[in-house]
N, C-alpha and C. Protein backbone atom coordinates (compact mmCIF):
# COMPACT_ATOMS: atom_id res chain seq x y z
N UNK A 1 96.37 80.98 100.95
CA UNK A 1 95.61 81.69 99.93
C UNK A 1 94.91 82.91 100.52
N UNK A 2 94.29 82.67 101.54
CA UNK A 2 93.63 84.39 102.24
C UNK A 2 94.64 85.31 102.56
N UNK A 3 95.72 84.56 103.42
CA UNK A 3 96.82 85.67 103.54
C UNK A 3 97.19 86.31 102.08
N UNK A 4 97.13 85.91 101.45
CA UNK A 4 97.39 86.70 99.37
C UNK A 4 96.23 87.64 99.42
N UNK A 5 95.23 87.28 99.42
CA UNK A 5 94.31 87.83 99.21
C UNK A 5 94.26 89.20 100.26
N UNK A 6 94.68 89.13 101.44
CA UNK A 6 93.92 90.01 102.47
C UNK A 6 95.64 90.99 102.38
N UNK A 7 96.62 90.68 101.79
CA UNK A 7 97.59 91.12 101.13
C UNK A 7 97.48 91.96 100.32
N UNK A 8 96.41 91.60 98.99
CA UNK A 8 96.44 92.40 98.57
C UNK A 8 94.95 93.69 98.88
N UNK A 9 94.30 93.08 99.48
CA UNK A 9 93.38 94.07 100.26
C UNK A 9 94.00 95.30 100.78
N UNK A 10 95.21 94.98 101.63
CA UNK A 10 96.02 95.83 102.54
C UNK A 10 96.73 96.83 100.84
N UNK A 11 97.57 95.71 99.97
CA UNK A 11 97.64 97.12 98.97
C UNK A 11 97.17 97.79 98.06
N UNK A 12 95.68 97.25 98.14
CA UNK A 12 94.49 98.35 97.49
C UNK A 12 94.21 99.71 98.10
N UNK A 13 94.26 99.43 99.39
CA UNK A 13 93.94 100.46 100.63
C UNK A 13 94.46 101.92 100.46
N UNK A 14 95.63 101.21 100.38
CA UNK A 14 97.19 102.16 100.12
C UNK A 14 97.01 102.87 98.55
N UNK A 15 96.48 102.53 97.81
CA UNK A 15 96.56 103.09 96.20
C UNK A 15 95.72 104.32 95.85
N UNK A 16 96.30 105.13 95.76
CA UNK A 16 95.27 106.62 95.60
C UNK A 16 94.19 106.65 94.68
N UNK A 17 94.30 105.96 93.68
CA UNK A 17 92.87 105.72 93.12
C UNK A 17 92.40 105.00 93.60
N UNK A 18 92.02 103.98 94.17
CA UNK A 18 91.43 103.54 95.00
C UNK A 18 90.02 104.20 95.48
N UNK A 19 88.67 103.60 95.36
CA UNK A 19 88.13 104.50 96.41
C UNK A 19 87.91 104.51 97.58
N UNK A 20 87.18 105.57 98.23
CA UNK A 20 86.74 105.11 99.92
C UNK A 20 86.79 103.73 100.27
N UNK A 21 87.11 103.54 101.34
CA UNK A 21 86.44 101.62 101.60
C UNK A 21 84.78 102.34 101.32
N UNK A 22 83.84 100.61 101.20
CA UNK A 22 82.73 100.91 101.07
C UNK A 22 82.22 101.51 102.13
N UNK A 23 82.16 100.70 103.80
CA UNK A 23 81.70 101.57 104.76
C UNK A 23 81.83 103.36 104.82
N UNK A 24 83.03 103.72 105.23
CA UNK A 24 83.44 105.11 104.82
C UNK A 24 82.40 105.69 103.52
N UNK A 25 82.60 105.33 102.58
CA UNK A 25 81.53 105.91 101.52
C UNK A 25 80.06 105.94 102.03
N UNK A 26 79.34 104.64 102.83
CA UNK A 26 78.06 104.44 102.94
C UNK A 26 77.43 106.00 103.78
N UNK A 27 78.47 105.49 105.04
CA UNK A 27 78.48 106.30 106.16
C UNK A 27 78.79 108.15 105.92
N UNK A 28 79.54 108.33 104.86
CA UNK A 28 79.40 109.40 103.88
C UNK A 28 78.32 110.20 103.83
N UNK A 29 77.35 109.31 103.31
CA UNK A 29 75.65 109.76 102.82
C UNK A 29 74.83 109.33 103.74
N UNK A 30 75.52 109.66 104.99
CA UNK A 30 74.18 108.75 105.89
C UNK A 30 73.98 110.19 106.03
N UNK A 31 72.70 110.61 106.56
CA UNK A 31 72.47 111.86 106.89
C UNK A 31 73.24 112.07 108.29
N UNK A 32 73.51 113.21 108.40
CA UNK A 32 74.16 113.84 109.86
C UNK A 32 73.48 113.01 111.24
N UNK A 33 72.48 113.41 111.16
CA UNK A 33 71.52 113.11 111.84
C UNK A 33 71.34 111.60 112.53
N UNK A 34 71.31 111.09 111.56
CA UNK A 34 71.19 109.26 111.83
C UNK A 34 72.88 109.09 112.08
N UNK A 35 73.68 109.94 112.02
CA UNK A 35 75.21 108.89 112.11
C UNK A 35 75.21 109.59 113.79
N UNK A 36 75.14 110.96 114.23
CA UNK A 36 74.73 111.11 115.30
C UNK A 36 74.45 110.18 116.19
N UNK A 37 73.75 109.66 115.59
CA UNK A 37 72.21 108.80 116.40
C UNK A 37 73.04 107.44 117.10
N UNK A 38 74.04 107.17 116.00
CA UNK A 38 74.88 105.59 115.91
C UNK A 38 75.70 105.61 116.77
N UNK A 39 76.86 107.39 116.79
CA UNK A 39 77.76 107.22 117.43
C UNK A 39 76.75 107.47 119.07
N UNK A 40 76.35 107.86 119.21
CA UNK A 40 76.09 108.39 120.42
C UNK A 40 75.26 106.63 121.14
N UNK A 41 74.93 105.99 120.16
CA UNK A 41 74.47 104.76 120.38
C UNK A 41 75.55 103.83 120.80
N UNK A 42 76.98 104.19 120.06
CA UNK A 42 78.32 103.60 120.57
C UNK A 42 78.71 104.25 121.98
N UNK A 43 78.41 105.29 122.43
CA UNK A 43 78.89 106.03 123.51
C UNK A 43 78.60 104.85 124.54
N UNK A 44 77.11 104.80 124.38
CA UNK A 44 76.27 103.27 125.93
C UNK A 44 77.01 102.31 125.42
N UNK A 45 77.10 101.65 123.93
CA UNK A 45 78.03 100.43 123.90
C UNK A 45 77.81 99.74 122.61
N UNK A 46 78.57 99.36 122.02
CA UNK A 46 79.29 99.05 120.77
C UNK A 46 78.06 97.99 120.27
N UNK A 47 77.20 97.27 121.29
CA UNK A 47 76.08 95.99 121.03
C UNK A 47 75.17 97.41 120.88
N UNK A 48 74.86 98.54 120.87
CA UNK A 48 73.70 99.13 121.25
C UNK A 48 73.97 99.86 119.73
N UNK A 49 75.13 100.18 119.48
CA UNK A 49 75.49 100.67 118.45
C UNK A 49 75.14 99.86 117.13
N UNK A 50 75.50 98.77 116.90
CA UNK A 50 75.23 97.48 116.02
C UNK A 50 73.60 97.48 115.93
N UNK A 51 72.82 98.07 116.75
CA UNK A 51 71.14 97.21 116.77
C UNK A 51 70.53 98.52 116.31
N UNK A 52 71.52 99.98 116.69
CA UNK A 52 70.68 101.09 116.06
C UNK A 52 71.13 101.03 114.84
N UNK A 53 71.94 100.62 114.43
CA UNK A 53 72.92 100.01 112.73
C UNK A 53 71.60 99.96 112.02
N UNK A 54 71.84 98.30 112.88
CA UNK A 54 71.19 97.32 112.08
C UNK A 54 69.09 97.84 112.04
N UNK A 55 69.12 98.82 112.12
CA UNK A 55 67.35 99.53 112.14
C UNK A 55 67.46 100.41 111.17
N UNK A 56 68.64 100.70 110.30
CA UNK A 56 69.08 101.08 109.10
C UNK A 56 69.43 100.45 108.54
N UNK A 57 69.05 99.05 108.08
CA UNK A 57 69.62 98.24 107.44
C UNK A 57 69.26 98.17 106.33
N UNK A 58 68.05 98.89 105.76
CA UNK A 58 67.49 98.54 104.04
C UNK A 58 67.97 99.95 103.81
N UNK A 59 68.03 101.14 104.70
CA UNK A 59 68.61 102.22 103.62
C UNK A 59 70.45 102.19 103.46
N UNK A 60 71.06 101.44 104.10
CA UNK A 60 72.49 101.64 104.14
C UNK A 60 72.79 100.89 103.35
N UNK A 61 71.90 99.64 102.87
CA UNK A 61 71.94 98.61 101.87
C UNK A 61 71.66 99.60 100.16
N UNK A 62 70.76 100.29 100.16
CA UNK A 62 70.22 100.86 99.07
C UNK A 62 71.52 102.28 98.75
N UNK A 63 71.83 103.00 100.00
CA UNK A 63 73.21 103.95 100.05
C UNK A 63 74.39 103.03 99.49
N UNK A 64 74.50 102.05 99.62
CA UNK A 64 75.72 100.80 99.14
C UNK A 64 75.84 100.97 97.95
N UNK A 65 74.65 100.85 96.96
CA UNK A 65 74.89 100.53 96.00
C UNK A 65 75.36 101.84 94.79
N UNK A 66 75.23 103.26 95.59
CA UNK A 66 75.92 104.17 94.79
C UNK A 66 77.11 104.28 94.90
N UNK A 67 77.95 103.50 96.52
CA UNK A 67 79.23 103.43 96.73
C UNK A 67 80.00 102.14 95.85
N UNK A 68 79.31 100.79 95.70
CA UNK A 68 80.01 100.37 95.09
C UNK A 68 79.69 100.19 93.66
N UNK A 69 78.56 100.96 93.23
CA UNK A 69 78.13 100.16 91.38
C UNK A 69 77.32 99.26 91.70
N UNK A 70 76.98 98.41 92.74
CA UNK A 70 76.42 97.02 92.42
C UNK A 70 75.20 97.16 93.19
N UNK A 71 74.38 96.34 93.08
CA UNK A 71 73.09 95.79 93.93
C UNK A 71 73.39 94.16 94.27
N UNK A 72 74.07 93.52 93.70
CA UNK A 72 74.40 92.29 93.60
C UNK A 72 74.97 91.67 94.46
N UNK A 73 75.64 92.57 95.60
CA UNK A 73 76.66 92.03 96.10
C UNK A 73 76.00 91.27 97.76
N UNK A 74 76.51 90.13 98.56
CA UNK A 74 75.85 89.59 99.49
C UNK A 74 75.47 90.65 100.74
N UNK A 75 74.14 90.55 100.79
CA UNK A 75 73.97 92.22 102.38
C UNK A 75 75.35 92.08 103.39
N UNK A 76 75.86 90.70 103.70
CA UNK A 76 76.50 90.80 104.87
C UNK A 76 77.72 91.31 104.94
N UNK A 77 77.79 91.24 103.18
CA UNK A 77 79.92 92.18 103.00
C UNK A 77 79.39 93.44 103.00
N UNK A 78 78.40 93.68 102.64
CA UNK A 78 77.83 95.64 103.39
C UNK A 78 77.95 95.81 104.15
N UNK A 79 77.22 95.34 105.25
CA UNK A 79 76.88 95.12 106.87
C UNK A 79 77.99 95.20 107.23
N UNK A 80 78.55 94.58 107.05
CA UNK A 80 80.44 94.08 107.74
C UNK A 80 80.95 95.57 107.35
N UNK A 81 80.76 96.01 106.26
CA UNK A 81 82.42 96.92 105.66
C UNK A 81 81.72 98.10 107.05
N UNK A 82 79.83 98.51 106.36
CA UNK A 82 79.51 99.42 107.64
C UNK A 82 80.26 99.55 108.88
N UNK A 83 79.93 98.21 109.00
CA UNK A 83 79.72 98.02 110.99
C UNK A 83 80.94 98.31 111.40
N UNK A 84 82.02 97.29 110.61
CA UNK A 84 83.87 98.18 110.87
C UNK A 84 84.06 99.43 110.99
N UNK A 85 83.43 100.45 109.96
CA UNK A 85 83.66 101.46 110.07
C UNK A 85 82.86 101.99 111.01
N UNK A 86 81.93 101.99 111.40
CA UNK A 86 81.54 102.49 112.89
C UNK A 86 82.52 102.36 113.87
N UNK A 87 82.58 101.10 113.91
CA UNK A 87 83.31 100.10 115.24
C UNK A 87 84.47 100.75 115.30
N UNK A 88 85.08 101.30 114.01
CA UNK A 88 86.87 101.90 114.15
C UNK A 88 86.53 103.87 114.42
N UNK A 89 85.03 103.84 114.11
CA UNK A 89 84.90 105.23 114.80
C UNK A 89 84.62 105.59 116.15
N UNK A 90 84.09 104.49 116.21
CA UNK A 90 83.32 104.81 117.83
C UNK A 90 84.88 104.30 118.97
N UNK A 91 85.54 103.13 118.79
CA UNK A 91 86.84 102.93 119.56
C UNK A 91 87.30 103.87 119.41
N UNK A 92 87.71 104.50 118.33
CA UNK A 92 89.17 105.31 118.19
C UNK A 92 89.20 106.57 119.16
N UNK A 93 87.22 106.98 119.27
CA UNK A 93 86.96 108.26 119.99
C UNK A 93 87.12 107.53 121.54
N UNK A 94 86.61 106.34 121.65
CA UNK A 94 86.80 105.59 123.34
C UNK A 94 88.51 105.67 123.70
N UNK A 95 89.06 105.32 122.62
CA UNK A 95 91.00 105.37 123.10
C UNK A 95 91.20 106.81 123.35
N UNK A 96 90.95 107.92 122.39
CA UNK A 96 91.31 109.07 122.64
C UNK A 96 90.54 110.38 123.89
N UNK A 97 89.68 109.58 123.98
CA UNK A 97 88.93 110.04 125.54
C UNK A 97 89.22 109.61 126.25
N UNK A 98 90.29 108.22 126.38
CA UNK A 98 90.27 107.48 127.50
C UNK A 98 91.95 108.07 127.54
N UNK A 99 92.58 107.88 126.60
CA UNK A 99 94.18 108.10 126.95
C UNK A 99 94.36 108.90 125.92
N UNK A 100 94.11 109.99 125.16
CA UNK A 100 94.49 111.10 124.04
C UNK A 100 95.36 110.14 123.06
N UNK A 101 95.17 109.05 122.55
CA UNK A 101 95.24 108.53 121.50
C UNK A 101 95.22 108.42 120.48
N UNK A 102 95.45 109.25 119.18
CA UNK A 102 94.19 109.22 118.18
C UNK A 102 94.01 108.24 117.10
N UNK A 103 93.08 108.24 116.28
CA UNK A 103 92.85 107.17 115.05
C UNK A 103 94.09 107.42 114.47
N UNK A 104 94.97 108.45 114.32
CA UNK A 104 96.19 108.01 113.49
C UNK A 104 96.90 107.39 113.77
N UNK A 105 97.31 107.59 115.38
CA UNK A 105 98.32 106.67 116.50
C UNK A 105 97.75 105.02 115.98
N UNK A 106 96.33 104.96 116.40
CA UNK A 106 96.33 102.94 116.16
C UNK A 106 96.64 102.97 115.08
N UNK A 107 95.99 103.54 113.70
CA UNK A 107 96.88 103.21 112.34
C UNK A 107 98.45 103.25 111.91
N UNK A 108 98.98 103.76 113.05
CA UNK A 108 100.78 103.95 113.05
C UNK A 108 101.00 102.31 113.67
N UNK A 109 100.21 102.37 114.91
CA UNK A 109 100.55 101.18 115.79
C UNK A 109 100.30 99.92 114.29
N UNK A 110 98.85 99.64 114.00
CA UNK A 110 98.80 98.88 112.83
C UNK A 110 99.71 98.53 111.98
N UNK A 111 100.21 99.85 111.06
CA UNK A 111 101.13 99.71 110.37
C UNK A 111 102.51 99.07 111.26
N UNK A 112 102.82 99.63 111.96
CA UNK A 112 103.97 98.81 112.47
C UNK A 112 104.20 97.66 112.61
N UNK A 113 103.18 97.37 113.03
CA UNK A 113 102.77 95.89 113.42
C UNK A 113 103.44 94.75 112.86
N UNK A 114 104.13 93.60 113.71
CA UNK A 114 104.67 92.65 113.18
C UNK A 114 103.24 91.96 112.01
N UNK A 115 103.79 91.11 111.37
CA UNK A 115 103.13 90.17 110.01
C UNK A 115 102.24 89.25 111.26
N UNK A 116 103.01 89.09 112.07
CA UNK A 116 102.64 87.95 113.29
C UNK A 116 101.19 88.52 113.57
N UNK A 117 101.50 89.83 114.36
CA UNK A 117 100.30 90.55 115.02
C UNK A 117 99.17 90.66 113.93
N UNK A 118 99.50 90.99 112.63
CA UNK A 118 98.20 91.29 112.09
C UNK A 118 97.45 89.99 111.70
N UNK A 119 98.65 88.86 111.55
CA UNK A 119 98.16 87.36 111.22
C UNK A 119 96.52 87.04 112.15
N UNK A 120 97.26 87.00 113.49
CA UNK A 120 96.52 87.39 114.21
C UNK A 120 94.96 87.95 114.07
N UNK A 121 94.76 89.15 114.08
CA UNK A 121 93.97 89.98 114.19
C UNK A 121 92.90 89.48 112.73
N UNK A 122 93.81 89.45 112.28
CA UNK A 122 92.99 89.20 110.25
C UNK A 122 92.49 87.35 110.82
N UNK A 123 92.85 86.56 111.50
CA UNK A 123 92.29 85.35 111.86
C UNK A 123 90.90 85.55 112.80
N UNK A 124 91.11 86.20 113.74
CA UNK A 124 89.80 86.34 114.15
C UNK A 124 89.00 87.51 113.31
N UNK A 125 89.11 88.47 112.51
CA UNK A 125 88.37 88.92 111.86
C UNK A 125 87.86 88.35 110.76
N UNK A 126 88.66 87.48 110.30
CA UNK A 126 87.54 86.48 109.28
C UNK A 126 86.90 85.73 109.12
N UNK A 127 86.34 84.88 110.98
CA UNK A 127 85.59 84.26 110.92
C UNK A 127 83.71 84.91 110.68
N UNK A 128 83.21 85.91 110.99
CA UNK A 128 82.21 86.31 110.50
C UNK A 128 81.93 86.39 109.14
N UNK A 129 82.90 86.39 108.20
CA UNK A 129 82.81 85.71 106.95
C UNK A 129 82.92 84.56 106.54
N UNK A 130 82.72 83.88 107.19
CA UNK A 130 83.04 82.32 106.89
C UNK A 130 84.39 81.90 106.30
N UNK A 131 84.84 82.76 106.10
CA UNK A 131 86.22 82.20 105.77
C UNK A 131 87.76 82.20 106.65
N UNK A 132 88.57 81.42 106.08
CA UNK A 132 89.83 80.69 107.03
C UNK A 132 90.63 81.90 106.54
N UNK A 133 91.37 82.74 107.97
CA UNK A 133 92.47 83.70 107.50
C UNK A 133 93.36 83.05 108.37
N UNK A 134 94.53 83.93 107.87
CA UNK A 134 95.88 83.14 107.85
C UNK A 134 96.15 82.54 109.73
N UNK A 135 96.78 81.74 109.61
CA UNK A 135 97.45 81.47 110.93
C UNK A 135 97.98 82.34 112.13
N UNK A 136 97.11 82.06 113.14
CA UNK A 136 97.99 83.11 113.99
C UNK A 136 98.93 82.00 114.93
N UNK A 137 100.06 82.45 114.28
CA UNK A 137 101.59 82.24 115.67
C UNK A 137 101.42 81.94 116.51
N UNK A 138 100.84 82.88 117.18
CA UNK A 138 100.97 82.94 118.80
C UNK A 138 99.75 83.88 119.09
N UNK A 139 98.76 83.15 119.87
CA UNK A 139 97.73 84.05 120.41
C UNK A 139 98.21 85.55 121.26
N UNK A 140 99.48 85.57 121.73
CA UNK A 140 99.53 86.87 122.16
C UNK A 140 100.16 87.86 121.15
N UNK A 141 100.60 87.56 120.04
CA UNK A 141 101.25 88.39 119.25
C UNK A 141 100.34 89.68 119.45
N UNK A 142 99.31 89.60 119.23
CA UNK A 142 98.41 91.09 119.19
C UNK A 142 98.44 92.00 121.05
N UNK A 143 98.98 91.18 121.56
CA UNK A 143 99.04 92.30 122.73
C UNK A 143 100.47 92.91 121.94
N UNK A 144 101.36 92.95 121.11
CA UNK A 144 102.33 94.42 120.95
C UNK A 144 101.44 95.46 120.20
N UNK A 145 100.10 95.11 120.04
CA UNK A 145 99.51 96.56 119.40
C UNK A 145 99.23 97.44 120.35
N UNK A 146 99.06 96.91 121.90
CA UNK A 146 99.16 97.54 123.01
C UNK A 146 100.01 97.82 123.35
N UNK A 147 101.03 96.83 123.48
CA UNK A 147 102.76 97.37 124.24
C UNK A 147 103.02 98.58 123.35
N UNK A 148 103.06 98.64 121.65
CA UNK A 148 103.16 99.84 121.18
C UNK A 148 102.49 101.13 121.55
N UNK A 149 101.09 101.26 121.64
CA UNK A 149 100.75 101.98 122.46
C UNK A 149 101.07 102.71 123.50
N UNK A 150 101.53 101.76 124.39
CA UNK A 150 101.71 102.14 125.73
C UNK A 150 100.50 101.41 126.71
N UNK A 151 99.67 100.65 126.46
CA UNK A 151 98.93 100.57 127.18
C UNK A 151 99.02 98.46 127.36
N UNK A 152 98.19 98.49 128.66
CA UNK A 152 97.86 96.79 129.20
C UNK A 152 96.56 97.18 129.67
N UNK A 153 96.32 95.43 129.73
CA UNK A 153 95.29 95.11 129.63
C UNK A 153 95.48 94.68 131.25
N UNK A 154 96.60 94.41 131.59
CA UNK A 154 96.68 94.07 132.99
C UNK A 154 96.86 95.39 134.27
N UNK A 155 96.78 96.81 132.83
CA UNK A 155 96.80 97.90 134.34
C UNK A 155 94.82 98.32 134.03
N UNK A 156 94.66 98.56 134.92
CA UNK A 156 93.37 98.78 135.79
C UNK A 156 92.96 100.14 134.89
N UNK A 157 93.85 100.93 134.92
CA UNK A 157 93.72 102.00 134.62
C UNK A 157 93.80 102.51 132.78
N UNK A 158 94.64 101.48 131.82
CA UNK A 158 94.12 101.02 131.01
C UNK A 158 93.20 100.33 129.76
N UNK A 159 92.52 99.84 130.87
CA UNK A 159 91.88 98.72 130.35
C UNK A 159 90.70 98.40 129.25
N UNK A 160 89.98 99.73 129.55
CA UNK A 160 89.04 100.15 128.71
C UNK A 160 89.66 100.53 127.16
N UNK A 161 90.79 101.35 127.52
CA UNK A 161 91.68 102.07 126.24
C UNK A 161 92.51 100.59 125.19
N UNK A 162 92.51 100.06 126.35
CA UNK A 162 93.38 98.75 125.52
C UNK A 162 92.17 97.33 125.15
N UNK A 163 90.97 97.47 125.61
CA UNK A 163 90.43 97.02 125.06
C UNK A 163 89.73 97.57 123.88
N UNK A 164 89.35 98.67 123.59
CA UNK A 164 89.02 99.55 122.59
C UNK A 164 89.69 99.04 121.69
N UNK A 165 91.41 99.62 121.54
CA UNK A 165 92.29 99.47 120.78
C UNK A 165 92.27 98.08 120.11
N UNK A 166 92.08 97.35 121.01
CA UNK A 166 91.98 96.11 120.14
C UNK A 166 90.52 95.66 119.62
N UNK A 167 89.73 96.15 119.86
CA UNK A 167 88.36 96.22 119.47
C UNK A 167 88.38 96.81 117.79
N UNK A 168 89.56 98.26 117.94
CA UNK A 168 89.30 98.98 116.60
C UNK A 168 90.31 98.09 115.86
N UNK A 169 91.59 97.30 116.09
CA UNK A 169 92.42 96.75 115.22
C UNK A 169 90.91 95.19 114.25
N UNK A 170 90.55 94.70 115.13
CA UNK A 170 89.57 93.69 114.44
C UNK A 170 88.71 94.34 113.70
N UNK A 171 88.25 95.60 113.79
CA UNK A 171 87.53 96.14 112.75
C UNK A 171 87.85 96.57 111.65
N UNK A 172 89.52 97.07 111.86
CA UNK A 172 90.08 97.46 110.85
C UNK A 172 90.36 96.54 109.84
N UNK A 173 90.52 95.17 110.28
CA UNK A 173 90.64 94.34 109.62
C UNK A 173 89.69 93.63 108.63
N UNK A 174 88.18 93.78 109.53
CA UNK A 174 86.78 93.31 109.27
C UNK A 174 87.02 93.92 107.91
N UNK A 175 87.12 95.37 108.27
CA UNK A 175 87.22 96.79 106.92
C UNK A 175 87.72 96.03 105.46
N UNK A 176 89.42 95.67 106.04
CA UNK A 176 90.18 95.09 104.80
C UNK A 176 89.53 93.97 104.26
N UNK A 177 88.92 92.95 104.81
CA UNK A 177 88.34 91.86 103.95
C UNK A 177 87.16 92.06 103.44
N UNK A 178 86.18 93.02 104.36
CA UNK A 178 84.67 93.03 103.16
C UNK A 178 85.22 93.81 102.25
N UNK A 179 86.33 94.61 102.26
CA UNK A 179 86.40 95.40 101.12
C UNK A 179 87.09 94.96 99.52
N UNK A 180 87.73 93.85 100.41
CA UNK A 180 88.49 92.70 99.09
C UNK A 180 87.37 91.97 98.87
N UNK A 181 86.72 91.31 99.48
CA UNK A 181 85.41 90.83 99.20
C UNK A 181 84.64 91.06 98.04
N UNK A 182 84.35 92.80 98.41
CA UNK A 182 83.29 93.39 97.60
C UNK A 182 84.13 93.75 96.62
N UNK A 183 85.10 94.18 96.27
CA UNK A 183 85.92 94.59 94.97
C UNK A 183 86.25 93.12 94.15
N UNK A 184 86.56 92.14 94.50
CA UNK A 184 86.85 90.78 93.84
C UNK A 184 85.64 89.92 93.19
N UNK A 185 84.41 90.53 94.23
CA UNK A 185 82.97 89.59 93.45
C UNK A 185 82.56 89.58 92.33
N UNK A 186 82.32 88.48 91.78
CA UNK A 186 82.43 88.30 90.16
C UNK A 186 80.91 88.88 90.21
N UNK A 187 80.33 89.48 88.69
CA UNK A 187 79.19 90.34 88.87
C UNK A 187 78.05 89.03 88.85
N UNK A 188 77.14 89.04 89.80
CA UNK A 188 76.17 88.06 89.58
C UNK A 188 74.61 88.60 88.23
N UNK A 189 74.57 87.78 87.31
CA UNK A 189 73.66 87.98 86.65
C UNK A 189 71.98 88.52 87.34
């Protein structure tokens, strides 16, 4: 049943009416200034990034609610859609400083991606929601988001870039489920 669901997450994404994911929208209206503040907070490290987040947490909550219509919806599918979208901004700039990579390359690599690999990736991204995503195969399926790449985790020289990369694929994913999340929630009175 989540694999359906995070299925059709993946072909909401894709649909031109569609809007922004929520993060992307939040992060939109953050002022210049404060998103500055975040990435450069991701530069020292992705935990340092999350805590200067999370010290914006009642205005990105209150920015939410012009992105999605609602006030209703649980803080933590905000938090989440946010924090992905940081997390897939701040990696994508760590891969492409580290090996000229760019955010389109992992979204090519993504898309390519066996059903296996993303099984994968969408399993450990849905435990911060409490919920069960689909089966992963084989715990290594997600190293071909690297072999596509070009990069290992076992060269030295690497390692940072291929941990990134897989840092931004779990976010991307984080992305797809708060965003099915928040589009599927029945309106609370």
């Amino acid at each position: 049943m989540a694999m359906i669901q995070i299925l059709a997450a993946i072909a909401l994404m894709s649909t031109p009416d569609v809007p922004p994911p929520t993060g992307a929208c939040v992060w939109s209206r953050l002022p210049e200034a404060e998103q500055q503040a975040v990435v450069a907070a991701y530069d020292r490290s992705m935990s340092q990034a999350m805590r200067t987040l999370a010290q914006r947490s009642a205005n990105l909550l209150a920015i939410s609610q012009d992105c999605t219509g609602r006030s209703d919806l649980p803080p933590r599918w905000i938090q989440a859609a946010i924090a992905s979208h940081v997390i897939q901004l701040g990696a994508s700039a760590r891969v492409e400083g580290e090996k000229g990579l760019s955010r389109a390359r992992l979204d090519r690599a993504w898309d390519e991606a066996s059903e296996a690999a993303r099984s994968c990736v969408f399993n450990n991204a849905a435990k911060p929601f409490g919920i069960e995503g689909p089966a992963c195969p084989d715990q290594r399926a997600g190293a071909t988001f690297l072999a596509s790449l070009g990069l290992s985790t076992a060269n030295r020289a690497d390692r940072v870039a291929a941990e990134q990369a897989l840092i931004y694929m779990n976010a991307k994913a984080q992305q797809m489920i708060a965003d099915q999340l928040i589009s599927k929630a029945p309106v609370r009175p």
